[in-house]
Protein backbone atom coordinates (compact mmCIF):
# COMPACT_ATOMS: atom_id res chain seq x y z
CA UNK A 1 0.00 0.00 0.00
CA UNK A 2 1.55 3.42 -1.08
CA UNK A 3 1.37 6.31 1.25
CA UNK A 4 -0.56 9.35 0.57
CA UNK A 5 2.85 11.73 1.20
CA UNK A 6 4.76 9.54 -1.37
CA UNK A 7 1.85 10.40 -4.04
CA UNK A 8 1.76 13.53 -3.58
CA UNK A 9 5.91 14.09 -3.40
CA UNK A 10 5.07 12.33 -7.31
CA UNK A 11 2.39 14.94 -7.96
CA UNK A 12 4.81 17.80 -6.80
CA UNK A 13 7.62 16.61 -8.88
CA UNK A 14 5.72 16.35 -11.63
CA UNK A 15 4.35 19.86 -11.44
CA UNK A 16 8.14 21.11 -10.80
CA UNK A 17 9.58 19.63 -13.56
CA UNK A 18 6.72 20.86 -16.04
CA UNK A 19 7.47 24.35 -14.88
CA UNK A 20 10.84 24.47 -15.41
CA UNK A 21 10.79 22.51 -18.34
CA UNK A 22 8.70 25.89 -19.95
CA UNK A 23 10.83 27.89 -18.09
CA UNK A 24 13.94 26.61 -20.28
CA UNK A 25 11.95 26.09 -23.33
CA UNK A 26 11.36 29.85 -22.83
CA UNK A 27 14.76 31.25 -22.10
CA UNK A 28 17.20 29.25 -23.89
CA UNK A 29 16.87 26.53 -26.77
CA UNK A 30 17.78 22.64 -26.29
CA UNK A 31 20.31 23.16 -29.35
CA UNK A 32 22.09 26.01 -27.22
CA UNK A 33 22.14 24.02 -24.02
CA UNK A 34 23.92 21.02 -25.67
CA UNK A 35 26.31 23.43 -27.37
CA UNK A 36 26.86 24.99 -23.71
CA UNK A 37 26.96 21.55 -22.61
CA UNK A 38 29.69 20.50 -25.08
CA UNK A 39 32.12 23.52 -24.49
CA UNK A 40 32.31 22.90 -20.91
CA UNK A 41 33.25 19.07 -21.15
CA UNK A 42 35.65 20.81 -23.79
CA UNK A 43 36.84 22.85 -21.29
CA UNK A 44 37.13 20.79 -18.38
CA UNK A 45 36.89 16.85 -19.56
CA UNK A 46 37.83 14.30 -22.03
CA UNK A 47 35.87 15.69 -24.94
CA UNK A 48 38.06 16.26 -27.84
CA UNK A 49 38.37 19.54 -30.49
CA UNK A 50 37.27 17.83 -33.60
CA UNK A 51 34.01 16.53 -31.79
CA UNK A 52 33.38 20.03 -30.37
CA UNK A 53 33.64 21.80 -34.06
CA UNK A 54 30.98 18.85 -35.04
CA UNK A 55 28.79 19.83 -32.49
CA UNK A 56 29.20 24.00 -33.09
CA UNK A 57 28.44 22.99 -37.15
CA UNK A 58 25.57 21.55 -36.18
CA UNK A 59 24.06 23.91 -34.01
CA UNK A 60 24.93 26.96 -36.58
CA UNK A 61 23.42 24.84 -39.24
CA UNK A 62 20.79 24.03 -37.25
CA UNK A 63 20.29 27.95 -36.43
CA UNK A 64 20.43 28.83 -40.02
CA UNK A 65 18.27 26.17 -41.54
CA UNK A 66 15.49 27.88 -38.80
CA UNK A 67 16.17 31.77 -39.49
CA UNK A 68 15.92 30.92 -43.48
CA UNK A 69 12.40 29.40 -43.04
CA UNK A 70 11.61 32.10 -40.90
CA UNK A 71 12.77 34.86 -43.30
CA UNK A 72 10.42 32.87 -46.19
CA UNK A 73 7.48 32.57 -43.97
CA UNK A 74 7.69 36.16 -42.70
């Protein structure tokens, strides 16, 4: 039998992570955050140059695939 605290502790994290789940989708893109993500194991672990430069080309190729269909759209 589950306790009604444990439920609710669900419930709560649930709500929490929804909220800031918006809250990033808001302020920063997923694309940015890996990039972020990849020039600070650049910086300070095992990741090497050549994988870092195949992650940056992606993102800015990513980022100007999305401004051109903006610019057509708009």
């Amino acid at each position: 039998m589950q306790r009604p605290y444990k439920e609710k502790g669900k419930q709560m994290m649930t709500y929490v992570q929804g909220k800031l789940d918006r809250l990033v989708e808001k302020l920063i893109s997923r694309k940015f955050m890996v990039w972020l993500a990849a020039t600070g194991l650049l910086a300070f672990s095992d990741l090497t140059s050549g994988d870092w430069v195949m992650i940056s080309a992606i993102y800015i190729g990513g980022e100007a695939v999305i401004d051109g269909i903006a610019r057509l759209k708009g």
